[in-house]
PDB file of N, CA and C in Angstrom:
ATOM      1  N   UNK A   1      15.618  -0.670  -2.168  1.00  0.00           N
ATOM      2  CA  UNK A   1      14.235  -1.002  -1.864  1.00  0.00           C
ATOM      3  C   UNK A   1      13.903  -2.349  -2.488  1.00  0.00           C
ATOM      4  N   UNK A   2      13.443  -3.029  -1.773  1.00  0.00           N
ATOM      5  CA  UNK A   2      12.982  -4.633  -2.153  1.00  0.00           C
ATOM      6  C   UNK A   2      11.887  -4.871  -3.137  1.00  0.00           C
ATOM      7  N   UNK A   3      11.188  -3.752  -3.230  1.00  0.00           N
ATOM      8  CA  UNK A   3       9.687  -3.820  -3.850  1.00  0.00           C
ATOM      9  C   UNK A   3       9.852  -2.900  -5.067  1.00  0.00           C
ATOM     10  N   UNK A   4      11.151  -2.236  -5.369  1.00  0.00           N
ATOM     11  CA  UNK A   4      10.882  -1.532  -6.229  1.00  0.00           C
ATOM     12  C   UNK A   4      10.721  -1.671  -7.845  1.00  0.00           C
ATOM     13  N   UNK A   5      10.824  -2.860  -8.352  1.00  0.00           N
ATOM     14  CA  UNK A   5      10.318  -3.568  -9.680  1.00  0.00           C
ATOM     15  C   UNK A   5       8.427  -3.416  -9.393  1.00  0.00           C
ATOM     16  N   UNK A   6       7.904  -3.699  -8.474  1.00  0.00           N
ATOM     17  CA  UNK A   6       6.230  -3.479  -8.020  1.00  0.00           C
ATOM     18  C   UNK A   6       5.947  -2.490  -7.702  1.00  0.00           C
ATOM     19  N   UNK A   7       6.782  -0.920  -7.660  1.00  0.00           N
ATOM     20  CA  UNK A   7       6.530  -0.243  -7.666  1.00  0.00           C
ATOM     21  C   UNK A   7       5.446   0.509  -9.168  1.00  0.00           C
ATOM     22  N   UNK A   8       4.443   0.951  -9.261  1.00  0.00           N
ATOM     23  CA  UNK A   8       3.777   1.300 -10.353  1.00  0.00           C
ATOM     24  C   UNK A   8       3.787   2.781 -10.664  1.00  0.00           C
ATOM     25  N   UNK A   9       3.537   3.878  -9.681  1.00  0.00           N
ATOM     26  CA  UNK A   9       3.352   4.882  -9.327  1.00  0.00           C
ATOM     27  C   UNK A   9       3.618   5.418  -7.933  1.00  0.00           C
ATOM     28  N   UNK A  10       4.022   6.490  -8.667  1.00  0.00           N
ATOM     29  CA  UNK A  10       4.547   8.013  -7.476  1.00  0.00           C
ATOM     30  C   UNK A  10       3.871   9.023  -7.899  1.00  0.00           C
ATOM     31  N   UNK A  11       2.907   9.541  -6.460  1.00  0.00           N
ATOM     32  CA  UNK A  11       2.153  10.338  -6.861  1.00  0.00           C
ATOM     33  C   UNK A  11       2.487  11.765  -5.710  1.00  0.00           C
ATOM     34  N   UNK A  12       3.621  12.255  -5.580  1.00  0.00           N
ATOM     35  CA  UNK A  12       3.444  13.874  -4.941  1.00  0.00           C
ATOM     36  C   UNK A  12       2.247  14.267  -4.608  1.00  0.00           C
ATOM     37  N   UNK A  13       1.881  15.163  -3.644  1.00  0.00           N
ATOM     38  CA  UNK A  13       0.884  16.173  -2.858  1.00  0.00           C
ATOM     39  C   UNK A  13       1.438  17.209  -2.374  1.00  0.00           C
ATOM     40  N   UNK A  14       2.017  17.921  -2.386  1.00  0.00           N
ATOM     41  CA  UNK A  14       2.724  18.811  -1.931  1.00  0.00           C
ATOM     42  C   UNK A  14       1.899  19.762  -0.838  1.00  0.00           C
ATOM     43  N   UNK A  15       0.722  19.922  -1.998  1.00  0.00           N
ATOM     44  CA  UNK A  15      -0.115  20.871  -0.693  1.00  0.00           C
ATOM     45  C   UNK A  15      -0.572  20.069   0.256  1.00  0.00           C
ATOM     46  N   UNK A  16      -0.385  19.045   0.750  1.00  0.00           N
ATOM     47  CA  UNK A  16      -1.012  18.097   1.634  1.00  0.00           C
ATOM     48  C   UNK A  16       0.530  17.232   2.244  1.00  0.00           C
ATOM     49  N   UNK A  17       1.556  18.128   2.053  1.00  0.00           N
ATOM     50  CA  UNK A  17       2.857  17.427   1.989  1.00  0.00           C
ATOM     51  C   UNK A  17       3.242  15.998   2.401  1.00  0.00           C
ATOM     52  N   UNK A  18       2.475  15.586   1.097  1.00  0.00           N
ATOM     53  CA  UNK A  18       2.604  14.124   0.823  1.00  0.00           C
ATOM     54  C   UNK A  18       2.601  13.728  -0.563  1.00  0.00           C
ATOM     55  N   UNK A  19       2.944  12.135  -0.355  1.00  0.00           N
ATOM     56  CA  UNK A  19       3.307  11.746  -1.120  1.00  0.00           C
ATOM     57  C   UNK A  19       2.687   9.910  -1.215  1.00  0.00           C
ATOM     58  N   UNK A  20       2.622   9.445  -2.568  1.00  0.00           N
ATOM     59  CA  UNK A  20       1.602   7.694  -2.531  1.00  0.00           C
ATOM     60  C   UNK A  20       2.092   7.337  -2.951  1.00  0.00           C
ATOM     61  N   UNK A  21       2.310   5.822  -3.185  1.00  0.00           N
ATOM     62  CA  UNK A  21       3.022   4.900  -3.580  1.00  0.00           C
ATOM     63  C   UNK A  21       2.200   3.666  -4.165  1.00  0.00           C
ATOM     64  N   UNK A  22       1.475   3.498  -5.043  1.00  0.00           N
ATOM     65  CA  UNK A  22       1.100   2.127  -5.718  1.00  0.00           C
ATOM     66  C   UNK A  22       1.911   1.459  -6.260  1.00  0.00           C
ATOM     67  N   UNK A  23       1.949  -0.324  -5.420  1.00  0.00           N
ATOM     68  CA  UNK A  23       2.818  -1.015  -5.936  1.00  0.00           C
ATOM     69  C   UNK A  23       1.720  -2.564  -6.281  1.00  0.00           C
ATOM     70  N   UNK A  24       2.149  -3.103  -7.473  1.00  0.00           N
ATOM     71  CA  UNK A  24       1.042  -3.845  -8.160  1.00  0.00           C
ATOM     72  C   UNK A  24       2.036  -5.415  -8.070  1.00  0.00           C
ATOM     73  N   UNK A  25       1.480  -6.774  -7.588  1.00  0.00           N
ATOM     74  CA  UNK A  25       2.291  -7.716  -7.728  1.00  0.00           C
ATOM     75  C   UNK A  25       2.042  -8.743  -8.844  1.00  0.00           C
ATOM     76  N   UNK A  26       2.745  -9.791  -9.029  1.00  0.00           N
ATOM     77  CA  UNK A  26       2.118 -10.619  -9.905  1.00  0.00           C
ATOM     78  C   UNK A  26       0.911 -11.409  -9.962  1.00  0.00           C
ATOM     79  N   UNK A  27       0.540 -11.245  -8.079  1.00  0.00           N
ATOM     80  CA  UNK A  27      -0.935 -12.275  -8.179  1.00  0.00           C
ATOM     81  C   UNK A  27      -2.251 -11.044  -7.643  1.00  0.00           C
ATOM     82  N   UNK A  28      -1.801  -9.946  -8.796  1.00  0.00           N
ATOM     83  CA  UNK A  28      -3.245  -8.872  -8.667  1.00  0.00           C
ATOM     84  C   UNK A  28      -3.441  -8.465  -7.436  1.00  0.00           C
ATOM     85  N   UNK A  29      -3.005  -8.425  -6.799  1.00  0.00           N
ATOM     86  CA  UNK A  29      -2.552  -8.098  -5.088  1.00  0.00           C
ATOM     87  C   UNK A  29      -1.905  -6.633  -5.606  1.00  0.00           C
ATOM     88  N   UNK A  30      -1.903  -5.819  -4.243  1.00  0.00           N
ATOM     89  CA  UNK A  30      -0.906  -4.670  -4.721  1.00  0.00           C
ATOM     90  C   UNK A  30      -1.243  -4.124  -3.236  1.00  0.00           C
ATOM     91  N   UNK A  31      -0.854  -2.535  -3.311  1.00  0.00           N
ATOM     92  CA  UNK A  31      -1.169  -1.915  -2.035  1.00  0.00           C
ATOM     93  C   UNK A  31      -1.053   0.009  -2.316  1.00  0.00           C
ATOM     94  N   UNK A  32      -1.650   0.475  -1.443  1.00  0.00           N
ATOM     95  CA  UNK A  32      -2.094   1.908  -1.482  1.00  0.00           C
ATOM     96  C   UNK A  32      -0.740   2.549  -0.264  1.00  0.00           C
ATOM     97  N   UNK A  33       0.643   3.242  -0.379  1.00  0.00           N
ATOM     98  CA  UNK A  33       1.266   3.703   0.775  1.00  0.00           C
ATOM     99  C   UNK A  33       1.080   5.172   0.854  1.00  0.00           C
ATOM    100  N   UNK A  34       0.726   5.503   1.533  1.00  0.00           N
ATOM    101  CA  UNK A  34       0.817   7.058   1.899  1.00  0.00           C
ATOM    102  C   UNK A  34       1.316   7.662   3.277  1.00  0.00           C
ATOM    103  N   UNK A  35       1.660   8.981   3.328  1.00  0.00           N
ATOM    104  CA  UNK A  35       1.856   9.799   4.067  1.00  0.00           C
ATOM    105  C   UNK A  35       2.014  11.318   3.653  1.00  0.00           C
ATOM    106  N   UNK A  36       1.256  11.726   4.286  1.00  0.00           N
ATOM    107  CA  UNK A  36       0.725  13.005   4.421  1.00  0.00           C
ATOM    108  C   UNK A  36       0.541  14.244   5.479  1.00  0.00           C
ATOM    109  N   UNK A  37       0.025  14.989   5.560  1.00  0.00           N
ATOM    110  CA  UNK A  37      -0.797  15.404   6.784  1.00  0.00           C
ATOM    111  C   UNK A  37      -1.847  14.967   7.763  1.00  0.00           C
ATOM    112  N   UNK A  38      -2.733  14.362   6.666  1.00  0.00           N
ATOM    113  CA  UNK A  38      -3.813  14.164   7.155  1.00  0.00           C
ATOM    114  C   UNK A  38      -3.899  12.180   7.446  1.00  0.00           C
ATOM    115  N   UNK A  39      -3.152  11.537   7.175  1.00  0.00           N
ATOM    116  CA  UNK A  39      -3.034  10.214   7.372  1.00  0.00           C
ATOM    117  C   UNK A  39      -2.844   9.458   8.292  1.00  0.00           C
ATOM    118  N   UNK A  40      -2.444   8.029   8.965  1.00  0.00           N
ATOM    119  CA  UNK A  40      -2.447   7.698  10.167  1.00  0.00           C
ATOM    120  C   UNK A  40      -1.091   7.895  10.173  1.00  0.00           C
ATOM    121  N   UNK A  41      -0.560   8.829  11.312  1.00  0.00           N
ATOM    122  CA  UNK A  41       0.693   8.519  11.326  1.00  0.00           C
ATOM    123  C   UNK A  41       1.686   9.401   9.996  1.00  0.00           C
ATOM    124  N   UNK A  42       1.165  10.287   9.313  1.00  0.00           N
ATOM    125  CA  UNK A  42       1.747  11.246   8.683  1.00  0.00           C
ATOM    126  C   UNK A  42       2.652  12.455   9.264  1.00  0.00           C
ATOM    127  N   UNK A  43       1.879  13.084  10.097  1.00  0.00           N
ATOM    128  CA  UNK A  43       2.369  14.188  11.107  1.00  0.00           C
ATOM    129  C   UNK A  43       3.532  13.209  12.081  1.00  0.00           C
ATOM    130  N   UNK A  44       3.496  11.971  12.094  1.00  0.00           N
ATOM    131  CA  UNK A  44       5.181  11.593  12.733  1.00  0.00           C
ATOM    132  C   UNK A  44       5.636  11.157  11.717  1.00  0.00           C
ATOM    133  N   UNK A  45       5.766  11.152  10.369  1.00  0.00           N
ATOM    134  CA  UNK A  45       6.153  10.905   9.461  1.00  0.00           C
ATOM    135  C   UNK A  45       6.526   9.470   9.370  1.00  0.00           C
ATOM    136  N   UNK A  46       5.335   8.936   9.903  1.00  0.00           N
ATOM    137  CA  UNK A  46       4.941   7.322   9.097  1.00  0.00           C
ATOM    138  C   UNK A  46       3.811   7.216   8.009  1.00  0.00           C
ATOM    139  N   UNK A  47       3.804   6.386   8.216  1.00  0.00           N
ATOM    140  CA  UNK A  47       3.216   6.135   6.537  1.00  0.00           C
ATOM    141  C   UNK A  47       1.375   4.803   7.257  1.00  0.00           C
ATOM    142  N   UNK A  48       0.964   5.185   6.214  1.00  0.00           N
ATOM    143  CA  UNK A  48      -0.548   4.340   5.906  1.00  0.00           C
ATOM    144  C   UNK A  48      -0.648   3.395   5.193  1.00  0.00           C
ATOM    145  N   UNK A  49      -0.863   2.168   5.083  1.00  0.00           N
ATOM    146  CA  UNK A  49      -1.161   1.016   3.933  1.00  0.00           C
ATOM    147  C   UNK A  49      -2.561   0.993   3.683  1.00  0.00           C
ATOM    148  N   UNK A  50      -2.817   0.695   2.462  1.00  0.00           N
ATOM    149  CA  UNK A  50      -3.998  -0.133   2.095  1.00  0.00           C
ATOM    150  C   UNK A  50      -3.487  -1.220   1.328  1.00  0.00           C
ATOM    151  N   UNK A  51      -4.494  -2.399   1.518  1.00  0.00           N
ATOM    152  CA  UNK A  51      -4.130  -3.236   0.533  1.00  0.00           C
ATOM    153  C   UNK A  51      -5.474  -3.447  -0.831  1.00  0.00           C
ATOM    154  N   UNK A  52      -4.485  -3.244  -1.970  1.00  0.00           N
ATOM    155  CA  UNK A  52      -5.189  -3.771  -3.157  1.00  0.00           C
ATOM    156  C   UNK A  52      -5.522  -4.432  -3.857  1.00  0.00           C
ATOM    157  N   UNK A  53      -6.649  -4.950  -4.644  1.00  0.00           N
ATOM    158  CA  UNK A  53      -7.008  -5.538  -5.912  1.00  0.00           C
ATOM    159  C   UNK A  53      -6.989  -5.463  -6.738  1.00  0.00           C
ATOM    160  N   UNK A  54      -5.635  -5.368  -7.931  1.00  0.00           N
ATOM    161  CA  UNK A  54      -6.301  -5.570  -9.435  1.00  0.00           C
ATOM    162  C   UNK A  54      -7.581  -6.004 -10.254  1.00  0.00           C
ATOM    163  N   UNK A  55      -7.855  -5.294 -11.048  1.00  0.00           N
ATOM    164  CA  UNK A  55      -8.828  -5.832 -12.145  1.00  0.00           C
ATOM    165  C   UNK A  55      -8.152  -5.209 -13.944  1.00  0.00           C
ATOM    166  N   UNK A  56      -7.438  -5.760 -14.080  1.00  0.00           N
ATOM    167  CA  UNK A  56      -6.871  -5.141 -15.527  1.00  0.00           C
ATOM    168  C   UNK A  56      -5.377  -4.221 -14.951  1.00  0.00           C
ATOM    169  N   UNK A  57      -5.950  -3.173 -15.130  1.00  0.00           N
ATOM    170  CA  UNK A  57      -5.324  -1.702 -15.059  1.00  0.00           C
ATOM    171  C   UNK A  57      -6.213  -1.020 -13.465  1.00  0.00           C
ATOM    172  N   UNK A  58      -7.423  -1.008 -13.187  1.00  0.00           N
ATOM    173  CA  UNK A  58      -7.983  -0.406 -12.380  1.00  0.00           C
ATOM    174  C   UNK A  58      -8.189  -1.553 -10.791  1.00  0.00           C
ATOM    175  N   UNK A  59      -8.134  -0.766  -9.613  1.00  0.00           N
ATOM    176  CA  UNK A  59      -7.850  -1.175  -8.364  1.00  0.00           C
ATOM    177  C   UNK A  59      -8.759  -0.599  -7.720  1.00  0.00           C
ATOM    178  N   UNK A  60      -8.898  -1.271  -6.320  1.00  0.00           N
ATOM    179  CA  UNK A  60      -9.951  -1.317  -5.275  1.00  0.00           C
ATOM    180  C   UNK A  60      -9.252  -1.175  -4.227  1.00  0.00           C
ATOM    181  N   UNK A  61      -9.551  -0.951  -2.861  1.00  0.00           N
ATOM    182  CA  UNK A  61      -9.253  -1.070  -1.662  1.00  0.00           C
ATOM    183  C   UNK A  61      -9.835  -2.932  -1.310  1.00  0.00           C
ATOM    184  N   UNK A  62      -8.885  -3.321  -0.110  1.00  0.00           N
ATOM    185  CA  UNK A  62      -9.600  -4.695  -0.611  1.00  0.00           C
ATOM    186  C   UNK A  62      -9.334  -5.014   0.783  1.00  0.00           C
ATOM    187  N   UNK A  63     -10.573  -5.069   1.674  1.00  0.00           N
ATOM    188  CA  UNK A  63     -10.774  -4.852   3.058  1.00  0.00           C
ATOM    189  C   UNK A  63     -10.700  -6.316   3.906  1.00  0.00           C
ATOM    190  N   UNK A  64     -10.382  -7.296   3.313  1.00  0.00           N
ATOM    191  CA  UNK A  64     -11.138  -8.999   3.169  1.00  0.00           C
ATOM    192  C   UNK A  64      -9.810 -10.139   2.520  1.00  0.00           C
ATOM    193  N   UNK A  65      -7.993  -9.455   3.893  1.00  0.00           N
ATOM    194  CA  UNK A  65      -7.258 -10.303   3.206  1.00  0.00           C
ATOM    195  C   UNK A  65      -6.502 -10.906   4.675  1.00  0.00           C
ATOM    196  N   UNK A  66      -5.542 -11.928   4.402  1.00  0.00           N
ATOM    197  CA  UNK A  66      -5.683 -12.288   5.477  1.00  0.00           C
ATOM    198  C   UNK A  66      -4.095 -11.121   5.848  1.00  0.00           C
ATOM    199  N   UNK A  67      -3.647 -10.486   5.058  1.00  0.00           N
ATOM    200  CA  UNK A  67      -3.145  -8.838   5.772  1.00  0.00           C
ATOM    201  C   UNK A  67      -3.528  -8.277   6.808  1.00  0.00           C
ATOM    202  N   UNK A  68      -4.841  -7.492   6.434  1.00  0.00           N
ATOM    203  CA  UNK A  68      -5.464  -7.024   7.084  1.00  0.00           C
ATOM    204  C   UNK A  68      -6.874  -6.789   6.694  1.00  0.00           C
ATOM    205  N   UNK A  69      -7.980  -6.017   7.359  1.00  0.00           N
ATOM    206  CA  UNK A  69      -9.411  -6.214   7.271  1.00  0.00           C
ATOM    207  C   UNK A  69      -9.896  -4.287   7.302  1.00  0.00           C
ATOM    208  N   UNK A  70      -8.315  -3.509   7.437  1.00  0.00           N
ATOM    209  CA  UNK A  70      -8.935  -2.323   7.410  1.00  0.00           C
ATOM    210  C   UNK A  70      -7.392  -1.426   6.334  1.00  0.00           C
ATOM    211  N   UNK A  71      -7.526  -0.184   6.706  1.00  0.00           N
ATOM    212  CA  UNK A  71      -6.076   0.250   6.339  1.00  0.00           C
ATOM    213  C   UNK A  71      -5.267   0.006   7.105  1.00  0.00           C
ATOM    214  N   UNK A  72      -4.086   0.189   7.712  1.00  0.00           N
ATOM    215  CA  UNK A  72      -3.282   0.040   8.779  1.00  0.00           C
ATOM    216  C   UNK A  72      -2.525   1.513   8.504  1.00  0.00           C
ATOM    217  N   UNK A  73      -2.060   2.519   9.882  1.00  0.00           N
ATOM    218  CA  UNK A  73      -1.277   3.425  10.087  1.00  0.00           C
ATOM    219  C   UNK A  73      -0.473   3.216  10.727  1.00  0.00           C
ATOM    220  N   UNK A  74       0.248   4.676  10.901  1.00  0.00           N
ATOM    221  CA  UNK A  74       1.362   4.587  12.028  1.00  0.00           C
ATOM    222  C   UNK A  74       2.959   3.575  11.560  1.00  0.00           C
ATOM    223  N   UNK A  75       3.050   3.158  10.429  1.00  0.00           N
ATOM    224  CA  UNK A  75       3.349   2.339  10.073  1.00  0.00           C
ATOM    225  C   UNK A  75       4.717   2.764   9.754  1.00  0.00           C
ATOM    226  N   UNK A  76       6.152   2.142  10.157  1.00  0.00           N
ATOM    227  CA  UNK A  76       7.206   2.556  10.037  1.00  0.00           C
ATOM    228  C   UNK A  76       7.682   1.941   8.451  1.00  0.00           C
ATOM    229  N   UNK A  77       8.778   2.453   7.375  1.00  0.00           N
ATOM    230  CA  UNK A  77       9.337   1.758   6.684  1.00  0.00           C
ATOM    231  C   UNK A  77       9.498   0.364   6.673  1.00  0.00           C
ATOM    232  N   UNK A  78       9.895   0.291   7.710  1.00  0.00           N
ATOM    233  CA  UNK A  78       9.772  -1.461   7.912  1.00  0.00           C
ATOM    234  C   UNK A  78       8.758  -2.185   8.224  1.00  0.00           C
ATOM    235  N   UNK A  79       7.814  -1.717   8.650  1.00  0.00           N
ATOM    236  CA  UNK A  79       6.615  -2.587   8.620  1.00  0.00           C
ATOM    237  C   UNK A  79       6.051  -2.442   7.159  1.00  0.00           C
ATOM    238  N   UNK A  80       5.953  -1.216   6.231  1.00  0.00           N
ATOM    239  CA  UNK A  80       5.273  -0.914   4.998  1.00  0.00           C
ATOM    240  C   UNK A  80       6.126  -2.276   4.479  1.00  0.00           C
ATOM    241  N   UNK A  81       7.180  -2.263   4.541  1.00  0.00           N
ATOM    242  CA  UNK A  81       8.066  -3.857   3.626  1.00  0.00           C
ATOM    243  C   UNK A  81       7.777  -4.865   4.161  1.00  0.00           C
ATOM    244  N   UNK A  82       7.365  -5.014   5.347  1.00  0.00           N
ATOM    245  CA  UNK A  82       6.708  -6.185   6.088  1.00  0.00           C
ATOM    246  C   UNK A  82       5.522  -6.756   5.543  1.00  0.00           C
ATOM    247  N   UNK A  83       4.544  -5.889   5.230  1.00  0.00           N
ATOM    248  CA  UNK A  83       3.194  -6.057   4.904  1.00  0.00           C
ATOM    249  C   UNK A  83       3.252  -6.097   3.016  1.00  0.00           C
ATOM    250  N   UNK A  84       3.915  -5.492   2.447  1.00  0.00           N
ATOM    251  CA  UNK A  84       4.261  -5.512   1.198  1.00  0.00           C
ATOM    252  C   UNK A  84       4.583  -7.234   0.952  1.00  0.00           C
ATOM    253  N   UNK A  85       5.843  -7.658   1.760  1.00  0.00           N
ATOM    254  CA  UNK A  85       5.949  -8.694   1.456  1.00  0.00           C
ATOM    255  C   UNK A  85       5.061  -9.759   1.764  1.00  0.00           C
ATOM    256  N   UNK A  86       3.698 -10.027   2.275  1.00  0.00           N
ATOM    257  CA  UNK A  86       2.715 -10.220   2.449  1.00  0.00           C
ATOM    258  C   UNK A  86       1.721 -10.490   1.529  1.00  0.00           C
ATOM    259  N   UNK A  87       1.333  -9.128   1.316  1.00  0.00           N
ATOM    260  CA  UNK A  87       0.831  -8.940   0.068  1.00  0.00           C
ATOM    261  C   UNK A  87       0.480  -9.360  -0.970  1.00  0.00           C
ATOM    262  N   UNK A  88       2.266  -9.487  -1.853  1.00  0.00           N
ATOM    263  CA  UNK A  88       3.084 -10.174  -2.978  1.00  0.00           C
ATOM    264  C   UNK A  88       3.017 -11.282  -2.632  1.00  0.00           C
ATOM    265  N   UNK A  89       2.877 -12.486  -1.478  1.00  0.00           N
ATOM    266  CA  UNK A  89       2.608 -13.824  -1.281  1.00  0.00           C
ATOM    267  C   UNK A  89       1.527 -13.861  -1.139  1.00  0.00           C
ATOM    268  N   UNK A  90       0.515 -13.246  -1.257  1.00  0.00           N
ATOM    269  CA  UNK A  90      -1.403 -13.638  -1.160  1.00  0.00           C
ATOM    270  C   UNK A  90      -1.788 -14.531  -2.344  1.00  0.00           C
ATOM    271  N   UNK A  91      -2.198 -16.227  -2.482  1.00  0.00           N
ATOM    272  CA  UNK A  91      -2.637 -16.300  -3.527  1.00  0.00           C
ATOM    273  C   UNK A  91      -3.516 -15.944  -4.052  1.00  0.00           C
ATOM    274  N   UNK A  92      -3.265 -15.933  -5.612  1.00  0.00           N
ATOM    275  CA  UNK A  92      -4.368 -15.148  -6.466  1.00  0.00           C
ATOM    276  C   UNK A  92      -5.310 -15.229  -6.480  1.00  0.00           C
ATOM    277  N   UNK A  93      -6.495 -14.395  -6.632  1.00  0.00           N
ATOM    278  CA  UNK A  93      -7.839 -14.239  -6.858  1.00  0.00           C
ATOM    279  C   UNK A  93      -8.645 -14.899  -5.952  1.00  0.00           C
ATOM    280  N   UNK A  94      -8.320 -15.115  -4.050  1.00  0.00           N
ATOM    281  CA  UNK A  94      -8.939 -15.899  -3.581  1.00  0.00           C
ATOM    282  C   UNK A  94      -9.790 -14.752  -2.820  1.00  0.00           C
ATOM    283  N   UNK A  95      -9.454 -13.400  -2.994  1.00  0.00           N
ATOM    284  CA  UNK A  95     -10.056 -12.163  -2.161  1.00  0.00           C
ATOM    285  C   UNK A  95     -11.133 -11.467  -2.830  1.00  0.00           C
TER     286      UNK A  95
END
């Protein structure tokens, strides 16, 4: 996995048989991955992005990048590394 030094957290759901992924970059950028049941694209077993904002330790959803402007679903492994690598190139603090 390409991202996995920015990986921060793994968070299991089991009763929701899923599972999240927060990965945090060097320019306070990061992102929200999930899949679940209830997610875009969970029940075909793709995955959901959000993209994030650092502030310290604590994060935001961050709707206002030139990523994207909402969450994105449906999203195969390779696009989640697509958009990851994205992400990790956003300069800092302009969002």
């Amino acid at each position: 996995m390409a991202f996995e030094k920015s990986l921060v957290n793994t968070i299991e759901r089991p009763e929701i048989n899923g599972i999240q992924k927060i990965y945090k970059f060097d320019n306070d950028m990061g992102a929200s991955v999930i899949k679940h049941d209830y997610s875009y694209g969970g029940d075909q077993g793709l995955w959901e992005l959000a993209v994030t904002q650092y502030e310290g330790e604590d994060w935001h959803i961050n709707y206002n990048t030139p990523v994207t402007s909402d969450v994105e679903g449906y999203l195969s492994w390779e696009d989640v590394e697509n958009s990851l690598r994205k992400i990790s190139e956003l300069e800092e603090g302009v969002y």
